[in-house]
PDB file of N, CA and C in Angstrom:
ATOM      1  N   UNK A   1     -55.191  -0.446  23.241  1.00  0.00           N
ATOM      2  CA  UNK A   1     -54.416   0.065  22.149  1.00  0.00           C
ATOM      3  C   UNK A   1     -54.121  -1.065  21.179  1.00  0.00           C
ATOM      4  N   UNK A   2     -54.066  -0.687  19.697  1.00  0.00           N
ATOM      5  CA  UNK A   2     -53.930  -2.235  19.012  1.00  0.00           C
ATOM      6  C   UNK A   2     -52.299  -1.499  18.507  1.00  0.00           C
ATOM      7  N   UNK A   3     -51.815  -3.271  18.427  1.00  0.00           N
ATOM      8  CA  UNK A   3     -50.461  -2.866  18.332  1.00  0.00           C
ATOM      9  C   UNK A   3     -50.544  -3.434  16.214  1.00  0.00           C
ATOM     10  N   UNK A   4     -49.422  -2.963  15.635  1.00  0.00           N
ATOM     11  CA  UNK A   4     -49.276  -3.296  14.413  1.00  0.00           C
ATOM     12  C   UNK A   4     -48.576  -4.706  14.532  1.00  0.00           C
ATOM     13  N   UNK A   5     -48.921  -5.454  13.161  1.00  0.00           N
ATOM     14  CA  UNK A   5     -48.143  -6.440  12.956  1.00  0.00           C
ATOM     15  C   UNK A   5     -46.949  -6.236  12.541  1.00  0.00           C
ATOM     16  N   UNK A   6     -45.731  -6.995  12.376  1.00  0.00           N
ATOM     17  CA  UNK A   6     -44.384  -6.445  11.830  1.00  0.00           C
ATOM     18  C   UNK A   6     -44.199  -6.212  10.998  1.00  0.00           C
ATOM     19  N   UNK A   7     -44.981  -6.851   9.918  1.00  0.00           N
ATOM     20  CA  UNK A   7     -44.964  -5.953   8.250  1.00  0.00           C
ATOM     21  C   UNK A   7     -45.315  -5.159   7.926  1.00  0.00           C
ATOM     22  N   UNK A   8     -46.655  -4.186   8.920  1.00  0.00           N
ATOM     23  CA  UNK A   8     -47.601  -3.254   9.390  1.00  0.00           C
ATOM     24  C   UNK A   8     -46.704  -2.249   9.202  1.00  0.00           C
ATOM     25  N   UNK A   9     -46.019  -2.776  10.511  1.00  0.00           N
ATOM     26  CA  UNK A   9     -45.299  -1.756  10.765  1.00  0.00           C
ATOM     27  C   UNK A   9     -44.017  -1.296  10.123  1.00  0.00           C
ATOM     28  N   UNK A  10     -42.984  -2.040   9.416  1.00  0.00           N
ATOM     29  CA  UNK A  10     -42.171  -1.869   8.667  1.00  0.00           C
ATOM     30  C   UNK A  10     -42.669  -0.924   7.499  1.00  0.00           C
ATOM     31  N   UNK A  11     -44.248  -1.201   6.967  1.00  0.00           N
ATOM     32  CA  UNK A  11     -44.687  -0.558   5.811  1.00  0.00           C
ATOM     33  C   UNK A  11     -44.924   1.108   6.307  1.00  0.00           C
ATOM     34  N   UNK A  12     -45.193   0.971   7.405  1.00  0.00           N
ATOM     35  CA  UNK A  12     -45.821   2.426   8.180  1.00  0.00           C
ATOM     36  C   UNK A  12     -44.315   3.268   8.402  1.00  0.00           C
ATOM     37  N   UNK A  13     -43.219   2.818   8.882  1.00  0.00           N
ATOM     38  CA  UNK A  13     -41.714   3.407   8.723  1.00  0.00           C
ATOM     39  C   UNK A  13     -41.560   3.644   7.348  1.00  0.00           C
ATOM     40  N   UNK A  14     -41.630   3.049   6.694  1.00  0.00           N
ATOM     41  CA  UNK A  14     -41.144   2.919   5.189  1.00  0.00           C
ATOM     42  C   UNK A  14     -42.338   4.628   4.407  1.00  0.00           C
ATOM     43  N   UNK A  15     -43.425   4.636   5.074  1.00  0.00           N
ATOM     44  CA  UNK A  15     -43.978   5.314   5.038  1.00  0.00           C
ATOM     45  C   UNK A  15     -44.199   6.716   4.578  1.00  0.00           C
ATOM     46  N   UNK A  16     -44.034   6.836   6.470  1.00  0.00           N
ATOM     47  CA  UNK A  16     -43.524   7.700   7.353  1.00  0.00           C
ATOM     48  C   UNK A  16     -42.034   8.446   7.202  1.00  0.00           C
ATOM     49  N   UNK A  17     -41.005   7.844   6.482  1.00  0.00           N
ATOM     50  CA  UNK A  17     -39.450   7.802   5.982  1.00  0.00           C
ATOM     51  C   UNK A  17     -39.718   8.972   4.605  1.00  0.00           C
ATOM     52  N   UNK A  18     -40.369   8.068   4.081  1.00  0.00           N
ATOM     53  CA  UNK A  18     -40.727   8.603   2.228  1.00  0.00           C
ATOM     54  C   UNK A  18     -41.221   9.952   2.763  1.00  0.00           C
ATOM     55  N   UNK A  19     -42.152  10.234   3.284  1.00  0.00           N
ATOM     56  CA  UNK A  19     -42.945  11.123   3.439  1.00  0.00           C
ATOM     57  C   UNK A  19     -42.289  12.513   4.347  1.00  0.00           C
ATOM     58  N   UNK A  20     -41.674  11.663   5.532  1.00  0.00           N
ATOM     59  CA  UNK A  20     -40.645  13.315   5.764  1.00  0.00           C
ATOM     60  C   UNK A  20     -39.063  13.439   4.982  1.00  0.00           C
ATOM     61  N   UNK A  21     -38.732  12.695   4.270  1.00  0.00           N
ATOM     62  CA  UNK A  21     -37.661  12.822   3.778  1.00  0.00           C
ATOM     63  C   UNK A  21     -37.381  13.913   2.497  1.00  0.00           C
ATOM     64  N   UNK A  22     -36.560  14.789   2.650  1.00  0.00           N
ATOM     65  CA  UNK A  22     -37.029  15.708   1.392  1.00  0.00           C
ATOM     66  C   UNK A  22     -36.636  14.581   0.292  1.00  0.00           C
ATOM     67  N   UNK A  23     -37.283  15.145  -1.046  1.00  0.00           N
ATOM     68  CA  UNK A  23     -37.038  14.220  -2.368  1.00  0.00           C
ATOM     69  C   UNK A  23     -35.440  15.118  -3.177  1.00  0.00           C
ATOM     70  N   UNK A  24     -34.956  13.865  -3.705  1.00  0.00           N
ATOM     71  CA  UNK A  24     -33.547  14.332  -4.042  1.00  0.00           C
ATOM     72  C   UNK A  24     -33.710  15.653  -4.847  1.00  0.00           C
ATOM     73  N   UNK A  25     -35.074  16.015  -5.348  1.00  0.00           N
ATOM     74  CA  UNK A  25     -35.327  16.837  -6.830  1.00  0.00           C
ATOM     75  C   UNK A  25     -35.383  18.175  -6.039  1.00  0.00           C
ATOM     76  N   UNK A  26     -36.121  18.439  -4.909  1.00  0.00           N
ATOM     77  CA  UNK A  26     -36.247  19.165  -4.156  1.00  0.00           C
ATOM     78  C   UNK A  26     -34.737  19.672  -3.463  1.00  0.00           C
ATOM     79  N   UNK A  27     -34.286  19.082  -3.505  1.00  0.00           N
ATOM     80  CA  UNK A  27     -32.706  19.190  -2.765  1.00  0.00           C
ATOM     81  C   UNK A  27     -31.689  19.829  -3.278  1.00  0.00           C
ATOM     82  N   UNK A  28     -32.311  19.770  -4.936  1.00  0.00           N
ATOM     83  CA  UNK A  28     -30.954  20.170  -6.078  1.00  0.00           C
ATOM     84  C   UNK A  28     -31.451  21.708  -6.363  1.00  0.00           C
ATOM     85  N   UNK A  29     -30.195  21.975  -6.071  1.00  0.00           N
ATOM     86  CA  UNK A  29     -30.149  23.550  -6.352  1.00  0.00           C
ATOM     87  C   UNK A  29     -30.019  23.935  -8.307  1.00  0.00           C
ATOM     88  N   UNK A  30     -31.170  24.640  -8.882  1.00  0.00           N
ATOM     89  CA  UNK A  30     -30.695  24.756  -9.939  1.00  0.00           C
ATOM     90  C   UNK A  30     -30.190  26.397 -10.515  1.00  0.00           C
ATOM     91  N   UNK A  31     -29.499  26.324 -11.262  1.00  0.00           N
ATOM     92  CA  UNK A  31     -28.549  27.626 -11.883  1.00  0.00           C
ATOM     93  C   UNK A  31     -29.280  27.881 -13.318  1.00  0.00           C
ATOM     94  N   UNK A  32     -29.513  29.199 -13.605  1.00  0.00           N
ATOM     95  CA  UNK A  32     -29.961  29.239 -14.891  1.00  0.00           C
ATOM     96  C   UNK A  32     -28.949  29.566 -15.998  1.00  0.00           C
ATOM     97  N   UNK A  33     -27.659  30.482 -15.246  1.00  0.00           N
ATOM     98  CA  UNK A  33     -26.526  30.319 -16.379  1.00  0.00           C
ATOM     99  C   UNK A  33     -25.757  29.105 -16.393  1.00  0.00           C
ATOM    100  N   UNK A  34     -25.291  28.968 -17.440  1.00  0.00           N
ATOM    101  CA  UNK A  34     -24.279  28.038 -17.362  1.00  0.00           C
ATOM    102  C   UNK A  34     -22.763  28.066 -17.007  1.00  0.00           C
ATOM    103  N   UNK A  35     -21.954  26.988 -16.384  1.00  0.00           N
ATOM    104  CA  UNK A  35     -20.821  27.290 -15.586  1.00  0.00           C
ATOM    105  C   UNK A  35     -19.889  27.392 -16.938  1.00  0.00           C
ATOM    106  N   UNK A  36     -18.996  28.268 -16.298  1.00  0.00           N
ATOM    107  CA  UNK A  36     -17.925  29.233 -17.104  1.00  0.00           C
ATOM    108  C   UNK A  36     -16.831  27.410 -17.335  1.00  0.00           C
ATOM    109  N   UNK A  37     -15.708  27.686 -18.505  1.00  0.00           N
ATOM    110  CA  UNK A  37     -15.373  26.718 -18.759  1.00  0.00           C
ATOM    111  C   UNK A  37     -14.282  26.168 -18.019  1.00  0.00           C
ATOM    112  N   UNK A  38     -13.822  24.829 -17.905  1.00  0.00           N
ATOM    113  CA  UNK A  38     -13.295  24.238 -17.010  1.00  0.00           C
ATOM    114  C   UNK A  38     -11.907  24.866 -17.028  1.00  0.00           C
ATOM    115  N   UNK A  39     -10.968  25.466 -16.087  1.00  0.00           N
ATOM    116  CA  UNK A  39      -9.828  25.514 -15.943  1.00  0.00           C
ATOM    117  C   UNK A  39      -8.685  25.012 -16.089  1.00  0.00           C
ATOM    118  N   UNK A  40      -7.756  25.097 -16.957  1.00  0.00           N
ATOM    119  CA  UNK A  40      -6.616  24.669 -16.894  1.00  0.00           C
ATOM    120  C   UNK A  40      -5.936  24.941 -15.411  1.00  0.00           C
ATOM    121  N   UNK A  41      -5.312  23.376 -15.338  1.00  0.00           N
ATOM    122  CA  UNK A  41      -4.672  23.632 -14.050  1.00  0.00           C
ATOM    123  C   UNK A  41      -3.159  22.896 -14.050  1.00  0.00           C
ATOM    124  N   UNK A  42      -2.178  23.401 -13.075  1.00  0.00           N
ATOM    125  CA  UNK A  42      -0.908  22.413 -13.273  1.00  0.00           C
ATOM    126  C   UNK A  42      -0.702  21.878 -12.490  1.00  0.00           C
ATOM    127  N   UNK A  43      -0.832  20.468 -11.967  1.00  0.00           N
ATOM    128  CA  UNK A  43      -0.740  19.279 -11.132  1.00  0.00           C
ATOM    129  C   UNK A  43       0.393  19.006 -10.790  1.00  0.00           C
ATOM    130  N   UNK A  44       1.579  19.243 -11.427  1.00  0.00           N
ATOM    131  CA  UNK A  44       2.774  18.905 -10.623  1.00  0.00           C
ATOM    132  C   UNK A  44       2.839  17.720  -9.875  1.00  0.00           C
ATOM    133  N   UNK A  45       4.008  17.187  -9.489  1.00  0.00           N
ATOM    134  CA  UNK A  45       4.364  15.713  -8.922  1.00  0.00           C
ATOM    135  C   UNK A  45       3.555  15.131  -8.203  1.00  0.00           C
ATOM    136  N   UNK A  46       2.934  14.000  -8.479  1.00  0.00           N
ATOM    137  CA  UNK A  46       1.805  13.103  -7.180  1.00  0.00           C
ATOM    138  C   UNK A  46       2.797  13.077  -5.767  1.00  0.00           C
ATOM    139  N   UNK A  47       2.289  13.663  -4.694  1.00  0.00           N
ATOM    140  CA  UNK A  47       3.294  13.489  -3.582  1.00  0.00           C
ATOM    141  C   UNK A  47       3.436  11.829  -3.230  1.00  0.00           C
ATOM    142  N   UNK A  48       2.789  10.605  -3.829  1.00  0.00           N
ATOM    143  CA  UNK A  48       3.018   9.232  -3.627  1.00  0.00           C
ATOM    144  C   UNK A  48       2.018   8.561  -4.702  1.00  0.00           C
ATOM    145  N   UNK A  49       2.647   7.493  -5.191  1.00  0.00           N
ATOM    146  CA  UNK A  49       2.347   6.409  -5.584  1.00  0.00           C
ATOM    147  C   UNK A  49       0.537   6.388  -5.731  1.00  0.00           C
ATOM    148  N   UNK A  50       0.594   6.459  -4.058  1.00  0.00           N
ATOM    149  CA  UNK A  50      -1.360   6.175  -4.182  1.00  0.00           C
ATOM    150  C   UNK A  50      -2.032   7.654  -3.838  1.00  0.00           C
ATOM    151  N   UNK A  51      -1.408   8.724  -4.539  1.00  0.00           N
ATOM    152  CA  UNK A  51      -2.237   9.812  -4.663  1.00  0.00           C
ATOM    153  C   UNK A  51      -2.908  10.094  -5.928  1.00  0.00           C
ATOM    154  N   UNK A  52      -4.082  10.216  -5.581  1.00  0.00           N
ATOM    155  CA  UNK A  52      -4.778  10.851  -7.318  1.00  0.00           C
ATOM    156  C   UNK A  52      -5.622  12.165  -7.417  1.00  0.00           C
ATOM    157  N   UNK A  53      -5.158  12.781  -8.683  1.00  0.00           N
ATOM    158  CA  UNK A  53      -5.369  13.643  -8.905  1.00  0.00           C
ATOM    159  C   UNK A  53      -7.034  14.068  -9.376  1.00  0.00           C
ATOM    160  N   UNK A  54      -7.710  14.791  -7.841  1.00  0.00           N
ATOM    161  CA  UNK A  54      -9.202  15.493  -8.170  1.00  0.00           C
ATOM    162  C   UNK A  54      -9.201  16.959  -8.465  1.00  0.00           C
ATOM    163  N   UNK A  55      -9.339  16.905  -9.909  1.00  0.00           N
ATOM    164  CA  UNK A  55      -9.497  18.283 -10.451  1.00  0.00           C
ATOM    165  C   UNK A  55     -10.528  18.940 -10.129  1.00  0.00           C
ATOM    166  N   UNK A  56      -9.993  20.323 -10.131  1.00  0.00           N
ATOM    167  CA  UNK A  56     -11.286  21.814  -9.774  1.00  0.00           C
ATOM    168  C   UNK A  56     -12.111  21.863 -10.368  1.00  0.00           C
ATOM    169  N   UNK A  57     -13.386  22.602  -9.810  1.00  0.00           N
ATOM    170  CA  UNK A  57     -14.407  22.405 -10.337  1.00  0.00           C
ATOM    171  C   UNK A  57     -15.191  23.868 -10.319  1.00  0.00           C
ATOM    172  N   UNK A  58     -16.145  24.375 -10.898  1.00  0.00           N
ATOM    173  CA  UNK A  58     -16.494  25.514 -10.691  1.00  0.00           C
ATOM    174  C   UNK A  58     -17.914  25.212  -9.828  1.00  0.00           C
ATOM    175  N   UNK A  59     -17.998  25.658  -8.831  1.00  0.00           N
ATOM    176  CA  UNK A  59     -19.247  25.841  -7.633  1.00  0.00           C
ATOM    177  C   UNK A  59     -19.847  26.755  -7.585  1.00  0.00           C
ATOM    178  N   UNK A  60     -21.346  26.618  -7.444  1.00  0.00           N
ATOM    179  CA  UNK A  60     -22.599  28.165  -7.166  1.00  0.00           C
ATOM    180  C   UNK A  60     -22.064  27.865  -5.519  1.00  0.00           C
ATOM    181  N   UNK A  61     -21.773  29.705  -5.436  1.00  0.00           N
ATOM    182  CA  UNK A  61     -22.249  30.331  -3.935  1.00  0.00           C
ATOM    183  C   UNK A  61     -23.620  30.653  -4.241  1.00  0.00           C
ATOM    184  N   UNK A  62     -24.912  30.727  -5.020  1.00  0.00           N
ATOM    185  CA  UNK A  62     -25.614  31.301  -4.377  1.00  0.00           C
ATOM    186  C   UNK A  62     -25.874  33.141  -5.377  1.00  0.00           C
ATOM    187  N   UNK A  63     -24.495  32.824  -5.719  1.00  0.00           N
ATOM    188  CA  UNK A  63     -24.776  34.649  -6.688  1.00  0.00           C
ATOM    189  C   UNK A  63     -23.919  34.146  -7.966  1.00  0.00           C
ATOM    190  N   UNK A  64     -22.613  34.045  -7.596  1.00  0.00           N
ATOM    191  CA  UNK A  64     -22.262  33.449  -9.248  1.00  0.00           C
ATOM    192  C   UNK A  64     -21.599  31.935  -8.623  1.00  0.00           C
ATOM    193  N   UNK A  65     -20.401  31.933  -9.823  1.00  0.00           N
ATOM    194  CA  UNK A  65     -19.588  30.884  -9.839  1.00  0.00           C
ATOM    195  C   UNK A  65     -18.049  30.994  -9.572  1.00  0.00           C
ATOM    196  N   UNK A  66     -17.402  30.182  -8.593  1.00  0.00           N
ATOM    197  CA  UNK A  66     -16.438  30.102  -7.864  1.00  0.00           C
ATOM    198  C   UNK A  66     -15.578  28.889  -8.352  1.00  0.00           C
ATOM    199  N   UNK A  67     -14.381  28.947  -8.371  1.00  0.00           N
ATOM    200  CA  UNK A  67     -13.144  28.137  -8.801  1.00  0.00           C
ATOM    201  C   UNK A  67     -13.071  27.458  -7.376  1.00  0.00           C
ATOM    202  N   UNK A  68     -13.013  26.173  -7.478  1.00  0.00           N
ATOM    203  CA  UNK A  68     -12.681  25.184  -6.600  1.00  0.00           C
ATOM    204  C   UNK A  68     -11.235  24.678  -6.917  1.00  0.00           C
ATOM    205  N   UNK A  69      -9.918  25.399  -6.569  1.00  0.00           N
ATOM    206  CA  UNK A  69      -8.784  24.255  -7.401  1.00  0.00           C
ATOM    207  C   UNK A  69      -8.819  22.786  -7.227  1.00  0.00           C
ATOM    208  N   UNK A  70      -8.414  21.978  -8.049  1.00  0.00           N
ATOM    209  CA  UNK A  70      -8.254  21.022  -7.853  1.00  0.00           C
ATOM    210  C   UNK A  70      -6.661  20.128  -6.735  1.00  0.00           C
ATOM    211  N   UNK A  71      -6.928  18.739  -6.280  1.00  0.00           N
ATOM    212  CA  UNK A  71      -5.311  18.742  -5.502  1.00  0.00           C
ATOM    213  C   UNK A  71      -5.331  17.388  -5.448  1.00  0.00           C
ATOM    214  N   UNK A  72      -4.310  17.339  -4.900  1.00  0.00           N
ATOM    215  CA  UNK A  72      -3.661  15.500  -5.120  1.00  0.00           C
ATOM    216  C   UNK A  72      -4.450  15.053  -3.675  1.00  0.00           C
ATOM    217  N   UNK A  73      -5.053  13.905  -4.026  1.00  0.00           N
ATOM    218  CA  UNK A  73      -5.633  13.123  -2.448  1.00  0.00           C
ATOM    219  C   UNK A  73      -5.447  11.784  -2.609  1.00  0.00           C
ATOM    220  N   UNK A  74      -5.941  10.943  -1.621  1.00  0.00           N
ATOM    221  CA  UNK A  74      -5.377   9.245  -1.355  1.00  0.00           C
ATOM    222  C   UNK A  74      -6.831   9.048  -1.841  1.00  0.00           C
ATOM    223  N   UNK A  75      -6.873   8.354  -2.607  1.00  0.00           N
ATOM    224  CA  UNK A  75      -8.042   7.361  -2.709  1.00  0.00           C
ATOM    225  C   UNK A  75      -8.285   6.378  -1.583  1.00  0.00           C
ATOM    226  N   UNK A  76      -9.564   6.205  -1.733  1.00  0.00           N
ATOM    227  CA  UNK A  76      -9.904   5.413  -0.692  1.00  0.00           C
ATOM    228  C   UNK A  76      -9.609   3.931  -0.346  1.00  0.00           C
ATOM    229  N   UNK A  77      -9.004   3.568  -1.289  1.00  0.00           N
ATOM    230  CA  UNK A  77      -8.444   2.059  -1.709  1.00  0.00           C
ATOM    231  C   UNK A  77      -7.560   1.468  -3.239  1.00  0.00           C
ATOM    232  N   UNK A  78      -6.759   1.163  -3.059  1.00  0.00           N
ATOM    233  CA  UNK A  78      -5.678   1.035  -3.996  1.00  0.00           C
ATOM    234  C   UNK A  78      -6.192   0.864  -5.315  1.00  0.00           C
ATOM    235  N   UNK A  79      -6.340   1.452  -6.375  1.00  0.00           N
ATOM    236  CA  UNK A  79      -6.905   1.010  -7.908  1.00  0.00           C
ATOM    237  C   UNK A  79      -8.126   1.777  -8.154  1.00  0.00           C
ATOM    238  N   UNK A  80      -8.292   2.878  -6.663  1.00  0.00           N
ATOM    239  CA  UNK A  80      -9.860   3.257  -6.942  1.00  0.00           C
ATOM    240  C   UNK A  80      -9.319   4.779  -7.938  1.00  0.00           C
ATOM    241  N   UNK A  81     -10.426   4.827  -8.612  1.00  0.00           N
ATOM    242  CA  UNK A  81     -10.689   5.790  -9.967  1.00  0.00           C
ATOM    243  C   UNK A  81     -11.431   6.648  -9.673  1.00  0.00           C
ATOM    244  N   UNK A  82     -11.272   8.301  -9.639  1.00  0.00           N
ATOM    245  CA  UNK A  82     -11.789   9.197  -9.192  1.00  0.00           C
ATOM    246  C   UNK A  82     -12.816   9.644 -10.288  1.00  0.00           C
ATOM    247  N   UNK A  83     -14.414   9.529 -10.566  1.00  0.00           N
ATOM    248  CA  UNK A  83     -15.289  10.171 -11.308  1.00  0.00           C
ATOM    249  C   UNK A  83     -15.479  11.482 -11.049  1.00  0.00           C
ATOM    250  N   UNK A  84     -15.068  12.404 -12.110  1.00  0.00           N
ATOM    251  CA  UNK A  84     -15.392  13.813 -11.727  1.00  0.00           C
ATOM    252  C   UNK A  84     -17.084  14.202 -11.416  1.00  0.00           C
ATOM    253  N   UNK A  85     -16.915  15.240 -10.877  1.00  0.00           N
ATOM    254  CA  UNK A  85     -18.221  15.728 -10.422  1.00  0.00           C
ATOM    255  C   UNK A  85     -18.653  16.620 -12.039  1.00  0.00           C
ATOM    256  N   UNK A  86     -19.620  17.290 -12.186  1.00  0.00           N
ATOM    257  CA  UNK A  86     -20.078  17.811 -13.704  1.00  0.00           C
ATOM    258  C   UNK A  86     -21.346  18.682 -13.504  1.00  0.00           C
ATOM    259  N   UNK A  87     -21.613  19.868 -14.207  1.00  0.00           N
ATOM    260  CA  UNK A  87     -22.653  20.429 -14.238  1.00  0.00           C
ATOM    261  C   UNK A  87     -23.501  19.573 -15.191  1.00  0.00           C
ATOM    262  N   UNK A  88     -24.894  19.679 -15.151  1.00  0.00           N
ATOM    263  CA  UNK A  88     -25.342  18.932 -15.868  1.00  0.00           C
ATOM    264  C   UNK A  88     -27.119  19.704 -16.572  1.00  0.00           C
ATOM    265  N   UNK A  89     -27.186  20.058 -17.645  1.00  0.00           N
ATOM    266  CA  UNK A  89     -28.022  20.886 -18.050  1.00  0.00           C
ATOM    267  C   UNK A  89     -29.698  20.302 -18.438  1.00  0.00           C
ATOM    268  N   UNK A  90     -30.362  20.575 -17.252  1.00  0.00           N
ATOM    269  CA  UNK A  90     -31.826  20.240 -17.577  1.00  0.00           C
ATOM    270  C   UNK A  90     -33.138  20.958 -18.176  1.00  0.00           C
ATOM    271  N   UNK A  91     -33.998  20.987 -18.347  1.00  0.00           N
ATOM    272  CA  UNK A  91     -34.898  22.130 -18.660  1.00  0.00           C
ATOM    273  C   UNK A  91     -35.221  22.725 -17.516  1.00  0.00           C
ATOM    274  N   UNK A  92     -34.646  22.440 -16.203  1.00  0.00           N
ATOM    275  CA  UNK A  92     -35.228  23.236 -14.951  1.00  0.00           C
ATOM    276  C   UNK A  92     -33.482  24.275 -14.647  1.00  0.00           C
ATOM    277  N   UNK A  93     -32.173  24.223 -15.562  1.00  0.00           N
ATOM    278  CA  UNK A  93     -31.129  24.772 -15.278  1.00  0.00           C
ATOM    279  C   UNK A  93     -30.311  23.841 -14.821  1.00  0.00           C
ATOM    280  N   UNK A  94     -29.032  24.419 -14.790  1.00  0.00           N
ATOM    281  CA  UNK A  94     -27.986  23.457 -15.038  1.00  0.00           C
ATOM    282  C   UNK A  94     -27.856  22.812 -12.821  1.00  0.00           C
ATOM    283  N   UNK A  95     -27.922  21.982 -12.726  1.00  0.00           N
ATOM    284  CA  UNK A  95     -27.440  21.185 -11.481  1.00  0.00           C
ATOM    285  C   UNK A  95     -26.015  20.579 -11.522  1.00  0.00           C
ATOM    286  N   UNK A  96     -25.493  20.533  -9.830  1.00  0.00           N
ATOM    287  CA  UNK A  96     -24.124  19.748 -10.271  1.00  0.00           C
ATOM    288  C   UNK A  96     -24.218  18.414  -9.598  1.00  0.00           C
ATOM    289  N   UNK A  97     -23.858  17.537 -10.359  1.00  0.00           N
ATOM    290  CA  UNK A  97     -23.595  16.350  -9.999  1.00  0.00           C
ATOM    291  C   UNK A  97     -22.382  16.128  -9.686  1.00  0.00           C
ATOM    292  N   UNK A  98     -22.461  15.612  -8.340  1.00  0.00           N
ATOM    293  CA  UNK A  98     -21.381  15.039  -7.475  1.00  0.00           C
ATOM    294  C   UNK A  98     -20.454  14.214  -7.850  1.00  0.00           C
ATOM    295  N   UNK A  99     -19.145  14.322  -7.966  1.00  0.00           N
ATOM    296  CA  UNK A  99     -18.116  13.395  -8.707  1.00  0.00           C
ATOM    297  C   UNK A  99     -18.150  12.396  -7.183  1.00  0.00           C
ATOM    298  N   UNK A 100     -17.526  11.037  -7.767  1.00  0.00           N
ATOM    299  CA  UNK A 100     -17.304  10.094  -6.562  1.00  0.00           C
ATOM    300  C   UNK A 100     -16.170   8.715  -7.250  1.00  0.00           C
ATOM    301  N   UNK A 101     -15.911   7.637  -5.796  1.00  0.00           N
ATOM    302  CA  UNK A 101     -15.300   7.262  -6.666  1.00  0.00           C
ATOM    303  C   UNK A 101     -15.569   5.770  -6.978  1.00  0.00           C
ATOM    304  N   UNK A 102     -14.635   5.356  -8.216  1.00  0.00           N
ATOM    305  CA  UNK A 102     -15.145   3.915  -8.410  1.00  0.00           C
ATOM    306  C   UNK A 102     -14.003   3.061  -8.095  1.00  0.00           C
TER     307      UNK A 102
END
């Protein structure tokens, strides 16, 4: 049996990885209407200091579009800045991009 060399073989994982991994494009669900407009919402008191406020978002089930409210959460580390998530309109229909934080 011949065995691979280690760069061989790193290239053959690296491969092998690419090749069963679905591609992100494949992954994204696209919508052909566009999402209804963003909600007013009332946030009321941060329950502390290091809570921040992640607003609602509208989500595909699959048939239409669903209100996600938004709610007060801890960031993951003191000063961190919550990027909203966003529909985002391509010629293949609108996709949502994932809010995260900085």
């Amino acid at each position: 049996m011949k065995t691979l060399r280690s760069g061989s073989y790193v290239l053959a994982l690296l491969v092998a990885s690419a090749l069963a991994a679905p591609s992100l494009e494949a992954a994204r669900v696209y919508v052909r209407v566009g999402p209804p407009k963003v909600k007013v919402e009332v946030r009321g008191v941060a329950p502390s200091r290091g809570h921040v406020w992640v607003g609602g978002y509208h989500s595909w089930n699959g048939h239409a579009y669903v209100w996600v409210p938004g709610s007060w959460t801890v960031g993951p580390r003191p000063g961190a800045v919550w990027v909203a998530g966003h529909w985002k309109k391509t010629r293949h229909g609108w996709h949502w991009v994932d809010g995260h934080w900085r």
